[in-house]
PDB file of N, CA and C in Angstrom:
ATOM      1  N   UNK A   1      -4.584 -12.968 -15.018  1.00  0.00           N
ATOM      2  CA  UNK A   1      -4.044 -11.798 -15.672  1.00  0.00           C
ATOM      3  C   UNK A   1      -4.785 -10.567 -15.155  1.00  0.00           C
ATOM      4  N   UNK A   2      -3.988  -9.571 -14.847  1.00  0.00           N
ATOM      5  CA  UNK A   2      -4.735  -8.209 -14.402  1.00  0.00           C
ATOM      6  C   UNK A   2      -5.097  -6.968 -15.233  1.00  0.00           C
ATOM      7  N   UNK A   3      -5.821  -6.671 -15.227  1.00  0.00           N
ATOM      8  CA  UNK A   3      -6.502  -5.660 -16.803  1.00  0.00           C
ATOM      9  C   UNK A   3      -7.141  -4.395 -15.855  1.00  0.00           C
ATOM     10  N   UNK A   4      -5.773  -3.355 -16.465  1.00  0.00           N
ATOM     11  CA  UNK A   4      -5.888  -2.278 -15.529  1.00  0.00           C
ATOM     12  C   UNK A   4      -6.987  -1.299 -16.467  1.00  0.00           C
ATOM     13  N   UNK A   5      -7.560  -0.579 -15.705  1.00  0.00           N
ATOM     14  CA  UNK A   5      -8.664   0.478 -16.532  1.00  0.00           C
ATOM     15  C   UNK A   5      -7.757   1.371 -16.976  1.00  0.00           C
ATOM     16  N   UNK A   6      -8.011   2.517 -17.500  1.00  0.00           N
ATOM     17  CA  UNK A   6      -7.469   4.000 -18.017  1.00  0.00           C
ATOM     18  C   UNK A   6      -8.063   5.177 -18.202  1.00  0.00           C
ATOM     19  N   UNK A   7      -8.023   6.180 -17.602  1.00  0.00           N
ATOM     20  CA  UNK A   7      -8.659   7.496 -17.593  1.00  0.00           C
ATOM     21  C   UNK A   7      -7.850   8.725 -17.208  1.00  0.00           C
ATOM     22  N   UNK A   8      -8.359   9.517 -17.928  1.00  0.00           N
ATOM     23  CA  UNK A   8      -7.404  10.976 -17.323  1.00  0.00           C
ATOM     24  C   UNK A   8      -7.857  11.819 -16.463  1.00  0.00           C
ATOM     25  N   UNK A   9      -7.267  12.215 -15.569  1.00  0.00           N
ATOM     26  CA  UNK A   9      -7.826  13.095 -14.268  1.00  0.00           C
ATOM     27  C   UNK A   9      -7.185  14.496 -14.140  1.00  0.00           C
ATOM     28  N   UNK A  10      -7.598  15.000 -13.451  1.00  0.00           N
ATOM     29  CA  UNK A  10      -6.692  16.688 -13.134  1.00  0.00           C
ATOM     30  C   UNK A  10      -5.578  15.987 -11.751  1.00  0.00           C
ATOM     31  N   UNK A  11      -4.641  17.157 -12.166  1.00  0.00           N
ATOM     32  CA  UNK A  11      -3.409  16.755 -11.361  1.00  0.00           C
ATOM     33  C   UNK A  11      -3.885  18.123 -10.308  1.00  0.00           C
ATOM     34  N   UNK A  12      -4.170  17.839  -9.272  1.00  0.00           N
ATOM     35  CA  UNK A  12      -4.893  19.523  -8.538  1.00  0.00           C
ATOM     36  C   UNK A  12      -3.204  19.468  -6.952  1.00  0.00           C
ATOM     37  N   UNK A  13      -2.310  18.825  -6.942  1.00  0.00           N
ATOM     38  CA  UNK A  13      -1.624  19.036  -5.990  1.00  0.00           C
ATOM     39  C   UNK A  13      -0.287  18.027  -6.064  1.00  0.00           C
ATOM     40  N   UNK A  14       0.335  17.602  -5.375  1.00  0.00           N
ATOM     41  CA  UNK A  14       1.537  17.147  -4.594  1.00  0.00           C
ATOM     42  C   UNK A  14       1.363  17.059  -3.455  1.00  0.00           C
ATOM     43  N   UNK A  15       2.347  15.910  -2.966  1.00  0.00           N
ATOM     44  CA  UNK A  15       3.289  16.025  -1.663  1.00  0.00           C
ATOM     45  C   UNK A  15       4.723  16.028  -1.742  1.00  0.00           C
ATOM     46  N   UNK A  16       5.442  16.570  -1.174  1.00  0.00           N
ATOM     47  CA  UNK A  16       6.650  16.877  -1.115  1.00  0.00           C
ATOM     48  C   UNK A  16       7.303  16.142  -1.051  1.00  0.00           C
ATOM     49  N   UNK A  17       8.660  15.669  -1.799  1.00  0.00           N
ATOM     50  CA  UNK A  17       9.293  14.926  -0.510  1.00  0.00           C
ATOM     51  C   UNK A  17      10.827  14.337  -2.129  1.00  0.00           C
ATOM     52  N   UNK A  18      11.692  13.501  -1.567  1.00  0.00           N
ATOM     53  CA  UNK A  18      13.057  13.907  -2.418  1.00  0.00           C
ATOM     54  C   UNK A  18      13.482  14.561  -2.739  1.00  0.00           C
ATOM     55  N   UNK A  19      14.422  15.103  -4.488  1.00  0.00           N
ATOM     56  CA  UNK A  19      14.164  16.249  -4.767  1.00  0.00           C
ATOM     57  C   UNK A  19      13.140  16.686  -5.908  1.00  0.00           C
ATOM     58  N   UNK A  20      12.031  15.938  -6.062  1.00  0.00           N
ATOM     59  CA  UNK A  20      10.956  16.742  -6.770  1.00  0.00           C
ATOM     60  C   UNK A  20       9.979  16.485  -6.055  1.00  0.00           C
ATOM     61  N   UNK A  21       9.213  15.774  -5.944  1.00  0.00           N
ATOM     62  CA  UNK A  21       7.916  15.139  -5.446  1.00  0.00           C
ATOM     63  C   UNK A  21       8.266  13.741  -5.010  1.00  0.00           C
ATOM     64  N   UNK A  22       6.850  13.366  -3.837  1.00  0.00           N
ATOM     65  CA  UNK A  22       6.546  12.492  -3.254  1.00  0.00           C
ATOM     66  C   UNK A  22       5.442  11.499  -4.435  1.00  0.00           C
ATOM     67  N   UNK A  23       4.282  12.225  -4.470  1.00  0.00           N
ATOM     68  CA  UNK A  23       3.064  11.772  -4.882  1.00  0.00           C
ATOM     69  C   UNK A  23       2.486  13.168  -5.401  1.00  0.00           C
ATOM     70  N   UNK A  24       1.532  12.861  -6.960  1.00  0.00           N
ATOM     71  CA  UNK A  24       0.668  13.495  -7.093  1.00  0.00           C
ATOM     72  C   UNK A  24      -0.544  13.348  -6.681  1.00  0.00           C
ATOM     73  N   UNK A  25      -1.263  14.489  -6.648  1.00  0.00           N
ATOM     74  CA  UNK A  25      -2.623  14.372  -6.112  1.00  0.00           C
ATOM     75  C   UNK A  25      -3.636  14.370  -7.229  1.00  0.00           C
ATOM     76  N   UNK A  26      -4.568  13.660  -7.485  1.00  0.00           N
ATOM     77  CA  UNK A  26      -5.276  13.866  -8.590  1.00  0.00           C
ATOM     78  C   UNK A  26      -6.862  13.392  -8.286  1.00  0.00           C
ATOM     79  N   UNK A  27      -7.894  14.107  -9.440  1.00  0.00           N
ATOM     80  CA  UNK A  27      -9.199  13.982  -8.791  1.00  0.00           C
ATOM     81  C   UNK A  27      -9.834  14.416 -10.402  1.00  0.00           C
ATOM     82  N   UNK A  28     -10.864  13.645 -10.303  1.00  0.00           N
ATOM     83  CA  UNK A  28     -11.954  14.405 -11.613  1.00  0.00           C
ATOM     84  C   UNK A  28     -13.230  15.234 -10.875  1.00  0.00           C
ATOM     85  N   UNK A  29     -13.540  15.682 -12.093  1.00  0.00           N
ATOM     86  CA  UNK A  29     -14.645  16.807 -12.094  1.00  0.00           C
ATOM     87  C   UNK A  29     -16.399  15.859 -12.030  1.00  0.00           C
ATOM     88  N   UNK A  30     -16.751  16.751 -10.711  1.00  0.00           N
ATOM     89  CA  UNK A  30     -18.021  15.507 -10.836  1.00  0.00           C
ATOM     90  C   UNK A  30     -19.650  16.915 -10.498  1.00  0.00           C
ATOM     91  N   UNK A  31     -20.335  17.066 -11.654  1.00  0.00           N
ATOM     92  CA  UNK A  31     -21.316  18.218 -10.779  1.00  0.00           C
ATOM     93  C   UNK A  31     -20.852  19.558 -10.541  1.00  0.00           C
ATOM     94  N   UNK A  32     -19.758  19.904 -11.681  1.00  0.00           N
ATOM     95  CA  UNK A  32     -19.180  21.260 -11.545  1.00  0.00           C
ATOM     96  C   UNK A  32     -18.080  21.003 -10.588  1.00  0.00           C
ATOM     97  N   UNK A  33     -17.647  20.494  -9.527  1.00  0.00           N
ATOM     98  CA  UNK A  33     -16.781  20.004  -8.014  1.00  0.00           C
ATOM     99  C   UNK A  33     -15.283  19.469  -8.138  1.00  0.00           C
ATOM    100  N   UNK A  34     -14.557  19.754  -8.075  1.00  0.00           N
ATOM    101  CA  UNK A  34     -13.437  18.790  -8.484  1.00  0.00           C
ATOM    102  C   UNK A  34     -13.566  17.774  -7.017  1.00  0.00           C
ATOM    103  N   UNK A  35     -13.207  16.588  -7.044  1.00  0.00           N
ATOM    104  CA  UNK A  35     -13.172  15.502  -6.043  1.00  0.00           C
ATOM    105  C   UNK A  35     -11.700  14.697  -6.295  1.00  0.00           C
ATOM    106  N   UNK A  36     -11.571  14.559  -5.118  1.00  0.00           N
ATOM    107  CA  UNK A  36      -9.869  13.591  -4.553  1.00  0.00           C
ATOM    108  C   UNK A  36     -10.396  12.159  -4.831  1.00  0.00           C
ATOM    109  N   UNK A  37      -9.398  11.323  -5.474  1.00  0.00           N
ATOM    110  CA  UNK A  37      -9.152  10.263  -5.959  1.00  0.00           C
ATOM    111  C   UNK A  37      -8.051   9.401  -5.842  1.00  0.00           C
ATOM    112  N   UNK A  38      -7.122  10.002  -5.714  1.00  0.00           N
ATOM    113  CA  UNK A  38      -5.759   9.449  -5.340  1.00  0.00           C
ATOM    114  C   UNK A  38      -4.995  10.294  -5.234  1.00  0.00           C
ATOM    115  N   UNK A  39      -3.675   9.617  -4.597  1.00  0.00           N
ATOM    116  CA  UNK A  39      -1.957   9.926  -4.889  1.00  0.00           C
ATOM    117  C   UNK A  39      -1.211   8.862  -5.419  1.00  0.00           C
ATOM    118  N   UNK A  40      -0.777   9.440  -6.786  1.00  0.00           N
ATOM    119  CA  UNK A  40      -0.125   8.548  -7.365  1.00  0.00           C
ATOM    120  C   UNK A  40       1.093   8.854  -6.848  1.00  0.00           C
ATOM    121  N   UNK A  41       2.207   7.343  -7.053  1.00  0.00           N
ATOM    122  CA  UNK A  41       3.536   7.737  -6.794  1.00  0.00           C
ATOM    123  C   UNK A  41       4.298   6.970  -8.131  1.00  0.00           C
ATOM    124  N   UNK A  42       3.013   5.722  -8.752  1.00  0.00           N
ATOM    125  CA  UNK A  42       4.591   4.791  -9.930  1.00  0.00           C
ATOM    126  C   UNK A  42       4.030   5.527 -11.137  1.00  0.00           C
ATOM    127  N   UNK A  43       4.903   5.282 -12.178  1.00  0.00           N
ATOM    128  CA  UNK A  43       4.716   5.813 -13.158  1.00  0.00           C
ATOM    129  C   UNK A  43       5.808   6.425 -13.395  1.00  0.00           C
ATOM    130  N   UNK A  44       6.214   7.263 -12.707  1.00  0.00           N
ATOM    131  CA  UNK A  44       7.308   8.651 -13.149  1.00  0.00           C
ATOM    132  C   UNK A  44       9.174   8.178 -12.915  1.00  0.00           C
ATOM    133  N   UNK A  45       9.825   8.911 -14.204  1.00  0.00           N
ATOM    134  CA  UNK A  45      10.963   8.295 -14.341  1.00  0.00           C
ATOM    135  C   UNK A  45      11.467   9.662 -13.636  1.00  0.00           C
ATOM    136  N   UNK A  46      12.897   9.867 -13.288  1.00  0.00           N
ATOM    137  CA  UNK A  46      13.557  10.271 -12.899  1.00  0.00           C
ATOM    138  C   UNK A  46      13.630  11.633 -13.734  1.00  0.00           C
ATOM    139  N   UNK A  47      13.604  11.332 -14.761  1.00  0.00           N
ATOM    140  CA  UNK A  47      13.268  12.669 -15.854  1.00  0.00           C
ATOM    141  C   UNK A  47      12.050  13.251 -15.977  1.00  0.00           C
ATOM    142  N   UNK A  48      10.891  12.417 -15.694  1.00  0.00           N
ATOM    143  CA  UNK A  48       9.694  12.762 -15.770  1.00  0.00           C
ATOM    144  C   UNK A  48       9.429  13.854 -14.796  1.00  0.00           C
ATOM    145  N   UNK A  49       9.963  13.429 -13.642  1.00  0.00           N
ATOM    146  CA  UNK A  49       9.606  13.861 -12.010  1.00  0.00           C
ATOM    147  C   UNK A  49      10.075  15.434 -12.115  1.00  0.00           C
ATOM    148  N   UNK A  50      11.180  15.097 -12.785  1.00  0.00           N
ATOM    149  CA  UNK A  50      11.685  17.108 -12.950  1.00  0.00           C
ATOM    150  C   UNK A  50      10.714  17.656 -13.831  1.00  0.00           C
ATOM    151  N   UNK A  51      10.984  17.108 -14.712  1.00  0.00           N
ATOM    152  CA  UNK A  51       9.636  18.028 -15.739  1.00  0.00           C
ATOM    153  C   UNK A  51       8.338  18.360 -15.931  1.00  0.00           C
ATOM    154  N   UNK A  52       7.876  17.284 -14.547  1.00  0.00           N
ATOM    155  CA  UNK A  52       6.718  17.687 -14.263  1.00  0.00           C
ATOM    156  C   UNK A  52       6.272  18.547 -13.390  1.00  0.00           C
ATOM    157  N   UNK A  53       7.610  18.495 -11.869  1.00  0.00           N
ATOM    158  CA  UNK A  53       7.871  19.697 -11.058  1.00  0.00           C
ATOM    159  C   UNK A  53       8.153  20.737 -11.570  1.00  0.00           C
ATOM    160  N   UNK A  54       8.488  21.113 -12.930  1.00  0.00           N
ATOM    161  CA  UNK A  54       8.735  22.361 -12.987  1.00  0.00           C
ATOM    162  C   UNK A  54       6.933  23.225 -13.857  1.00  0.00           C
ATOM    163  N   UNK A  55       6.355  22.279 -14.233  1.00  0.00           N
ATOM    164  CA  UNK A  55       5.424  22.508 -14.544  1.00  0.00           C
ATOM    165  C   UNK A  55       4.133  22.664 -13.672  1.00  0.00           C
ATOM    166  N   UNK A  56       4.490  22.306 -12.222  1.00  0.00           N
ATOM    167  CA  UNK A  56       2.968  22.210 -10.989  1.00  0.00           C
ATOM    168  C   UNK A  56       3.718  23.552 -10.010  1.00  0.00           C
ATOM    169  N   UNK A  57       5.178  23.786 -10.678  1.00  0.00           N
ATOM    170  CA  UNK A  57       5.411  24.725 -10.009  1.00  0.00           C
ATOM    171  C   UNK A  57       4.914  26.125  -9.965  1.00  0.00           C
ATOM    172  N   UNK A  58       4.562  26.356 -11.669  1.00  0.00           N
ATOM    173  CA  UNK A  58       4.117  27.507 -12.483  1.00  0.00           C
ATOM    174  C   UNK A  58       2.589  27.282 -11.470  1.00  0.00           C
ATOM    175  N   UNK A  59       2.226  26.627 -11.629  1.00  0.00           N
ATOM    176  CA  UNK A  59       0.470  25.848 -10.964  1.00  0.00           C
ATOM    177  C   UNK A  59       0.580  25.914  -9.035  1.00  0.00           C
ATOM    178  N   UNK A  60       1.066  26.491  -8.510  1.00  0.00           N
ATOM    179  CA  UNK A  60       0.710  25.924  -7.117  1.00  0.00           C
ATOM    180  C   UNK A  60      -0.044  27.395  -6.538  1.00  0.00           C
ATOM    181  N   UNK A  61      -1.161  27.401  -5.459  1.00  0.00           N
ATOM    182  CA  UNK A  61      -1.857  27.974  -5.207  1.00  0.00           C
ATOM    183  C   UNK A  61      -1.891  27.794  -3.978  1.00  0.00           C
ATOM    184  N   UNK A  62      -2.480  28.747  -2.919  1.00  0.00           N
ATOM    185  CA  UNK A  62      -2.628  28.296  -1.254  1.00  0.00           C
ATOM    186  C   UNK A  62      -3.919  27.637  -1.445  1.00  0.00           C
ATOM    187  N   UNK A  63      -4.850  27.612  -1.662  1.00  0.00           N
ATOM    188  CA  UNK A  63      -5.843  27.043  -1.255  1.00  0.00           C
ATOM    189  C   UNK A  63      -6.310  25.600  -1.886  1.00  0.00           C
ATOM    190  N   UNK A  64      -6.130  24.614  -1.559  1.00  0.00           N
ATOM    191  CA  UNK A  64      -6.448  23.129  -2.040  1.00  0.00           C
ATOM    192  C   UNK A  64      -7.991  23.278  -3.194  1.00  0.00           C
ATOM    193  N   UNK A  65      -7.838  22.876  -4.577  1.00  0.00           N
ATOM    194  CA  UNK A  65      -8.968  22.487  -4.772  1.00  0.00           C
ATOM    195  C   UNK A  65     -10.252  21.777  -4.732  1.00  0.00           C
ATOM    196  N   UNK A  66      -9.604  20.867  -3.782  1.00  0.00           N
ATOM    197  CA  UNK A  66     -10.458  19.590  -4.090  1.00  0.00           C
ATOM    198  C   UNK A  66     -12.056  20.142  -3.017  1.00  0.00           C
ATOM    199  N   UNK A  67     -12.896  19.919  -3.418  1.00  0.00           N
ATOM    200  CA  UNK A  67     -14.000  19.834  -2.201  1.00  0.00           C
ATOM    201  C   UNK A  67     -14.079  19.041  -1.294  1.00  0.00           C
ATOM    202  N   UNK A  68     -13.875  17.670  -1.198  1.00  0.00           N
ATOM    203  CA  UNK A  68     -13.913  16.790  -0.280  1.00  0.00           C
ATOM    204  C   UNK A  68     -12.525  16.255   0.327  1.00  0.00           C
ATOM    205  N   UNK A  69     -11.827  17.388   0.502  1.00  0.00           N
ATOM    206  CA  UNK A  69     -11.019  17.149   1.549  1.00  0.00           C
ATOM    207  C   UNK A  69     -11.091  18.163   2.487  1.00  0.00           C
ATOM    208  N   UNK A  70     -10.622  17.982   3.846  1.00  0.00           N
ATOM    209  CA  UNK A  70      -9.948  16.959   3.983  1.00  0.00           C
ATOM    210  C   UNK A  70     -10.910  15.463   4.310  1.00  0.00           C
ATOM    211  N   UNK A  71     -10.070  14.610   4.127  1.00  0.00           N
ATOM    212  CA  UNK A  71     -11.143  13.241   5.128  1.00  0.00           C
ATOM    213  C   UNK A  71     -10.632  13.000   6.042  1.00  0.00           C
ATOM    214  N   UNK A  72     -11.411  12.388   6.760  1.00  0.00           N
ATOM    215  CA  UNK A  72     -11.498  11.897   8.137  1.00  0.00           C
ATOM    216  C   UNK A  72     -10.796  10.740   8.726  1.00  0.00           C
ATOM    217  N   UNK A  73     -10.459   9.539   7.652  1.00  0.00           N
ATOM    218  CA  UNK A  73      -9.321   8.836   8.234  1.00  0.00           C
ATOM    219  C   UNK A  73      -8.968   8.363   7.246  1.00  0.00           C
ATOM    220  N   UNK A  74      -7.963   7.849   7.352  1.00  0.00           N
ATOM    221  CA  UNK A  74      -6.503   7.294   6.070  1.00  0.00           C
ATOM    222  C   UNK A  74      -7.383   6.432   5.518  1.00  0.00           C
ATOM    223  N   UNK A  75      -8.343   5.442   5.469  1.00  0.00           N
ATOM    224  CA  UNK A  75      -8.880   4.749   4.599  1.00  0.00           C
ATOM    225  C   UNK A  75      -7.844   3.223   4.689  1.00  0.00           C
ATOM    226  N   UNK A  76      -8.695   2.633   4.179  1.00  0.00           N
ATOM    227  CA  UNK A  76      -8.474   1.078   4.211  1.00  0.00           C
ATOM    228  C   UNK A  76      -6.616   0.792   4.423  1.00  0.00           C
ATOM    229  N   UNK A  77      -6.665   0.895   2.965  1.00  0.00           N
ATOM    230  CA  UNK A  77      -5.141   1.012   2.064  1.00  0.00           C
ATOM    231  C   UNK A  77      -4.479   2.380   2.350  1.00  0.00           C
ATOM    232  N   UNK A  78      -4.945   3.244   3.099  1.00  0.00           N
ATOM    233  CA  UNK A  78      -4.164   4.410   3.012  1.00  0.00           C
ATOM    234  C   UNK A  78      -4.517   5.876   2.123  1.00  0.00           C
ATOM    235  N   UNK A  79      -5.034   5.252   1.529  1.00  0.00           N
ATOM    236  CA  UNK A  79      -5.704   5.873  -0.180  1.00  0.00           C
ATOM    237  C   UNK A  79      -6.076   7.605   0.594  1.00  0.00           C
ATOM    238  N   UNK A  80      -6.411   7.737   1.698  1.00  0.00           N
ATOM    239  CA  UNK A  80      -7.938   8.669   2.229  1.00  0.00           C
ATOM    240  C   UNK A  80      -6.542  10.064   2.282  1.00  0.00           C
ATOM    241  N   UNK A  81      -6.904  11.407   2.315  1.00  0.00           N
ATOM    242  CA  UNK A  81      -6.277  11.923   2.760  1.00  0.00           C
ATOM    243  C   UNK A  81      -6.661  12.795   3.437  1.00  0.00           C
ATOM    244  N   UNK A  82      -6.186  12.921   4.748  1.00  0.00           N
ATOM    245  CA  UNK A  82      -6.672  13.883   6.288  1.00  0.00           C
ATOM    246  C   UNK A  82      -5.758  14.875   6.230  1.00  0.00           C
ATOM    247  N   UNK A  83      -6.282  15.915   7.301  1.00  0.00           N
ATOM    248  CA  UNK A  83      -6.009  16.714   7.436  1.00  0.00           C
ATOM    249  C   UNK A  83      -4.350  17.203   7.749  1.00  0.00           C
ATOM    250  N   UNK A  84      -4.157  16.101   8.301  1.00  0.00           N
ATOM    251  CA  UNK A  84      -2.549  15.877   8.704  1.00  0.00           C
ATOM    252  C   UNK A  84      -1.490  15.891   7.702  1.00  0.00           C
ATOM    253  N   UNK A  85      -1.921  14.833   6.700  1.00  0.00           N
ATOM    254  CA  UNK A  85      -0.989  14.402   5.387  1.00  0.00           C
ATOM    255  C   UNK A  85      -1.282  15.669   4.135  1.00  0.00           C
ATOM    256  N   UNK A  86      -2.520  16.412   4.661  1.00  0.00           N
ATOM    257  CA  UNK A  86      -2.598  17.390   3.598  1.00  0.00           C
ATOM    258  C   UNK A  86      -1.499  18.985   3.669  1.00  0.00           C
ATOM    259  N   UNK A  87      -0.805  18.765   5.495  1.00  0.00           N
ATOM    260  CA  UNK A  87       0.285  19.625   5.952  1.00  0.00           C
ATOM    261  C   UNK A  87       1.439  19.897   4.936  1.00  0.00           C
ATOM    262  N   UNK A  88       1.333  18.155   4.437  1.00  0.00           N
ATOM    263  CA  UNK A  88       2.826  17.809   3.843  1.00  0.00           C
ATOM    264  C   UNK A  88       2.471  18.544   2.049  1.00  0.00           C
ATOM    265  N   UNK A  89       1.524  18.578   1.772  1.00  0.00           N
ATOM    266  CA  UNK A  89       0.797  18.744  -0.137  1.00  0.00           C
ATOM    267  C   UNK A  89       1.355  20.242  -0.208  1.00  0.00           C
ATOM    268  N   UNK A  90       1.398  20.313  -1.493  1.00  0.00           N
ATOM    269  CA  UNK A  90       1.331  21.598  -2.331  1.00  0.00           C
ATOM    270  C   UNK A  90       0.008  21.601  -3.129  1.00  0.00           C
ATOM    271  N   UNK A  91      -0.527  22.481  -3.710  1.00  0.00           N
ATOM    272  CA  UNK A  91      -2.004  22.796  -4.175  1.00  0.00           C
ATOM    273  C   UNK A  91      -1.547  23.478  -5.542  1.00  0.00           C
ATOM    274  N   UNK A  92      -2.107  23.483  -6.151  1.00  0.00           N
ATOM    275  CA  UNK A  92      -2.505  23.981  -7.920  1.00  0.00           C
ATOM    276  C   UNK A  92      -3.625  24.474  -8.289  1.00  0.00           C
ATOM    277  N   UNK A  93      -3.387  25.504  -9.031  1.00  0.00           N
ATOM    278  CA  UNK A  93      -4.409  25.306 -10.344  1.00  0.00           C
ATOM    279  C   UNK A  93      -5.055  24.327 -11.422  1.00  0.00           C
ATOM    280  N   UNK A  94      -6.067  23.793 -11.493  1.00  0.00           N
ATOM    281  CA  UNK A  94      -6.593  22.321 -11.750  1.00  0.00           C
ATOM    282  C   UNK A  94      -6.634  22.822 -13.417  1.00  0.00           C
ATOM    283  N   UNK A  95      -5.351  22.725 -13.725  1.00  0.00           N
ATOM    284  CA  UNK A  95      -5.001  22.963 -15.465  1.00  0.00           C
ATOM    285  C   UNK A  95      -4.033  22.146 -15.464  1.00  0.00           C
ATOM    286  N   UNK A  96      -3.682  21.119 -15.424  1.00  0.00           N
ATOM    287  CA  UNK A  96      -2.699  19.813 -15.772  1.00  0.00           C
ATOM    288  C   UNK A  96      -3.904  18.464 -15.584  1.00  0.00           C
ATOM    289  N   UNK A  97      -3.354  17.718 -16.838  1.00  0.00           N
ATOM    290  CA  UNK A  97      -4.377  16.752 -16.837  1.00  0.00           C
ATOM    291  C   UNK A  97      -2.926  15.674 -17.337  1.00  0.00           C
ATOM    292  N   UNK A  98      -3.703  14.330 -16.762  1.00  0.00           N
ATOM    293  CA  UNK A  98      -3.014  12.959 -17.440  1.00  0.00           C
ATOM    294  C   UNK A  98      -3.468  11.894 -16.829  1.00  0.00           C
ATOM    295  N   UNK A  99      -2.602  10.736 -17.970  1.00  0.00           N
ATOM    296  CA  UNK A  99      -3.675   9.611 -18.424  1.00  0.00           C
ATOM    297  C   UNK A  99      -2.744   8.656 -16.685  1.00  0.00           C
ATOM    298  N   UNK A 100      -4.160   7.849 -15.922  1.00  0.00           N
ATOM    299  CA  UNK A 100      -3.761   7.197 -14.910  1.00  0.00           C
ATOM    300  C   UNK A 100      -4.395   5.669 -15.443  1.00  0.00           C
ATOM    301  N   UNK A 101      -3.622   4.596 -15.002  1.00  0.00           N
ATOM    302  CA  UNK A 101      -4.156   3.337 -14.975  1.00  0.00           C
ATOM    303  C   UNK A 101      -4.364   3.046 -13.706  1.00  0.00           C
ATOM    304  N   UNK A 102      -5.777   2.450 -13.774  1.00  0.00           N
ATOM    305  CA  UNK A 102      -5.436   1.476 -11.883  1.00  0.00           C
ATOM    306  C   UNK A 102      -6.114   0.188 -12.354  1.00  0.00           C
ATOM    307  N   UNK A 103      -6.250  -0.095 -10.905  1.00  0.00           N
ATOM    308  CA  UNK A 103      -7.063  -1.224 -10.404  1.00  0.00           C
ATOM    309  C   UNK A 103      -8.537  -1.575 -11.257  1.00  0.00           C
ATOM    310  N   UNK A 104      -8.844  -0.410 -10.200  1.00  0.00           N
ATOM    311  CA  UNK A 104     -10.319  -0.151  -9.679  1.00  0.00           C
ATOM    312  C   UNK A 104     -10.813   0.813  -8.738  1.00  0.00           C
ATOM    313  N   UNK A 105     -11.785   0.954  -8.533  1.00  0.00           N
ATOM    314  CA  UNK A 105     -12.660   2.248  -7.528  1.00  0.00           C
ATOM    315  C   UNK A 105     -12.819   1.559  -6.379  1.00  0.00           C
ATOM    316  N   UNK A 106     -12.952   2.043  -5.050  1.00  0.00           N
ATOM    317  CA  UNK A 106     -12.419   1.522  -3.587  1.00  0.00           C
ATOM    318  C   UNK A 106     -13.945   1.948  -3.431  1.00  0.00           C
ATOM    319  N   UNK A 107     -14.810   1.665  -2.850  1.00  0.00           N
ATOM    320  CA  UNK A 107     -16.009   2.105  -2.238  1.00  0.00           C
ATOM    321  C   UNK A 107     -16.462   3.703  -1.324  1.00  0.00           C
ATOM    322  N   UNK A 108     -14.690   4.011  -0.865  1.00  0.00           N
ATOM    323  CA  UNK A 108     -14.740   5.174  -0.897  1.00  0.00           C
ATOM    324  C   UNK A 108     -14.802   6.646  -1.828  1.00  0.00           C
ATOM    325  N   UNK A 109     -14.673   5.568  -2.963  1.00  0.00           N
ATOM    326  CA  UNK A 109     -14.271   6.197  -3.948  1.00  0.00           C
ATOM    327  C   UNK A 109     -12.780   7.038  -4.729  1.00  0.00           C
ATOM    328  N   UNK A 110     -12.141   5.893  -4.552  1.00  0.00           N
ATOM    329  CA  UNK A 110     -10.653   6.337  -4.560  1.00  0.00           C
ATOM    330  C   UNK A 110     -10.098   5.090  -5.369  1.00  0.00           C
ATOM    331  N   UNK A 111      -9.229   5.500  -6.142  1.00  0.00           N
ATOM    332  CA  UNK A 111      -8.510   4.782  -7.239  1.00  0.00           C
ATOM    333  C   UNK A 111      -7.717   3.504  -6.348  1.00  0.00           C
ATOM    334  N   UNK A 112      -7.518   2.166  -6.433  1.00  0.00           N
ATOM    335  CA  UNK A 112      -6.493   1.474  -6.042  1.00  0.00           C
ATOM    336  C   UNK A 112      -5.629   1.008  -7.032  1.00  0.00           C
ATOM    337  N   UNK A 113      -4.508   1.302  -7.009  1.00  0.00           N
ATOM    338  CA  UNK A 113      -3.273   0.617  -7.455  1.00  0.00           C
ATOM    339  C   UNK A 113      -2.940   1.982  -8.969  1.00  0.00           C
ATOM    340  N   UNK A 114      -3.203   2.959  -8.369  1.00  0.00           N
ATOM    341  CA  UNK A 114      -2.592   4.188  -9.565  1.00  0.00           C
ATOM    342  C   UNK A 114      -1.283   4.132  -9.985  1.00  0.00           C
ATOM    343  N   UNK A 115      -1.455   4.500 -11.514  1.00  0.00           N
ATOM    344  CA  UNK A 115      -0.074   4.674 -11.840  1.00  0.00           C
ATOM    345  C   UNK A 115       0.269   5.377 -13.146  1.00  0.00           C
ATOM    346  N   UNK A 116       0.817   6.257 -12.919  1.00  0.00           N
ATOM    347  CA  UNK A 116       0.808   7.601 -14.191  1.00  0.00           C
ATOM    348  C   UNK A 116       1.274   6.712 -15.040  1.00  0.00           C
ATOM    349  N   UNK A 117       0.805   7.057 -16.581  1.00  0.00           N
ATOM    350  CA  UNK A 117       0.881   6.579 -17.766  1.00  0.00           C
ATOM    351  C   UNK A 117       1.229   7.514 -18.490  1.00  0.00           C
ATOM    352  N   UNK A 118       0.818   9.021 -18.601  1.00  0.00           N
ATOM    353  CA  UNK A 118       1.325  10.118 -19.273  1.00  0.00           C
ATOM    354  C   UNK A 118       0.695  11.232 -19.429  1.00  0.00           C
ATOM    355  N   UNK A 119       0.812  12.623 -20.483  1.00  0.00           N
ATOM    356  CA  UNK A 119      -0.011  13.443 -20.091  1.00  0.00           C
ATOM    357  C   UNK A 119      -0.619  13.776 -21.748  1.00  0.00           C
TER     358      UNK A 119
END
């Protein structure tokens, strides 16, 4: 049986892609710093996805919050995000928060197996 953890993170971005979003970007606060953690993509219903785009829309900013991006390569699973895949993101104001389930923490320090639960 698999026994997912639960915690809430800041939603600090997107990637683009259908007609609302691809993936959110999300990261907690560590030392004053906000830090990258994942892109979630399950979780969100078809209704969700609008209503949450219209809410990161009010929120998008040019400059990425996170401090530790970009990284340097895609990471194991993919998880990592470089400079390339950060072309495709939209950026926010780190004022949206919600609850994520995963896995576990990757050694890089990145969520495996995310999946929005709510806000």
């Amino acid at each position: 049986m698999r026994v997912n953890r639960s915690q809430e993170f800041i939603i600090g971005g997107y990637s683009i892609g259908g007609s609302t979003f691809d993936a959110v970007i999300v990261g907690h606060v560590a030392d004053g710093k906000l830090l990258y953690v994942a892109r979630t993509r399950s979780g969100f219903t078809p209704a969700l996805r609008a209503e949450l785009l219209r809410k990161m829309k009010r929120l998008e900013v040019e400059a990425c919050p996170f401090c530790n991006l970009p990284e340097k390569r895609p990471g194991r699973w993919g998880e990592g995000l470089t400079a390339d895949k950060m072309k495709e993101c939209r950026w926010l104001r780190p004022e949206l928060a919600g609850q994520f389930e995963f896995l576990e923490w990757t050694e890089d320090g990145h969520l495996r197996h995310s999946r929005f639960v709510g806000m």
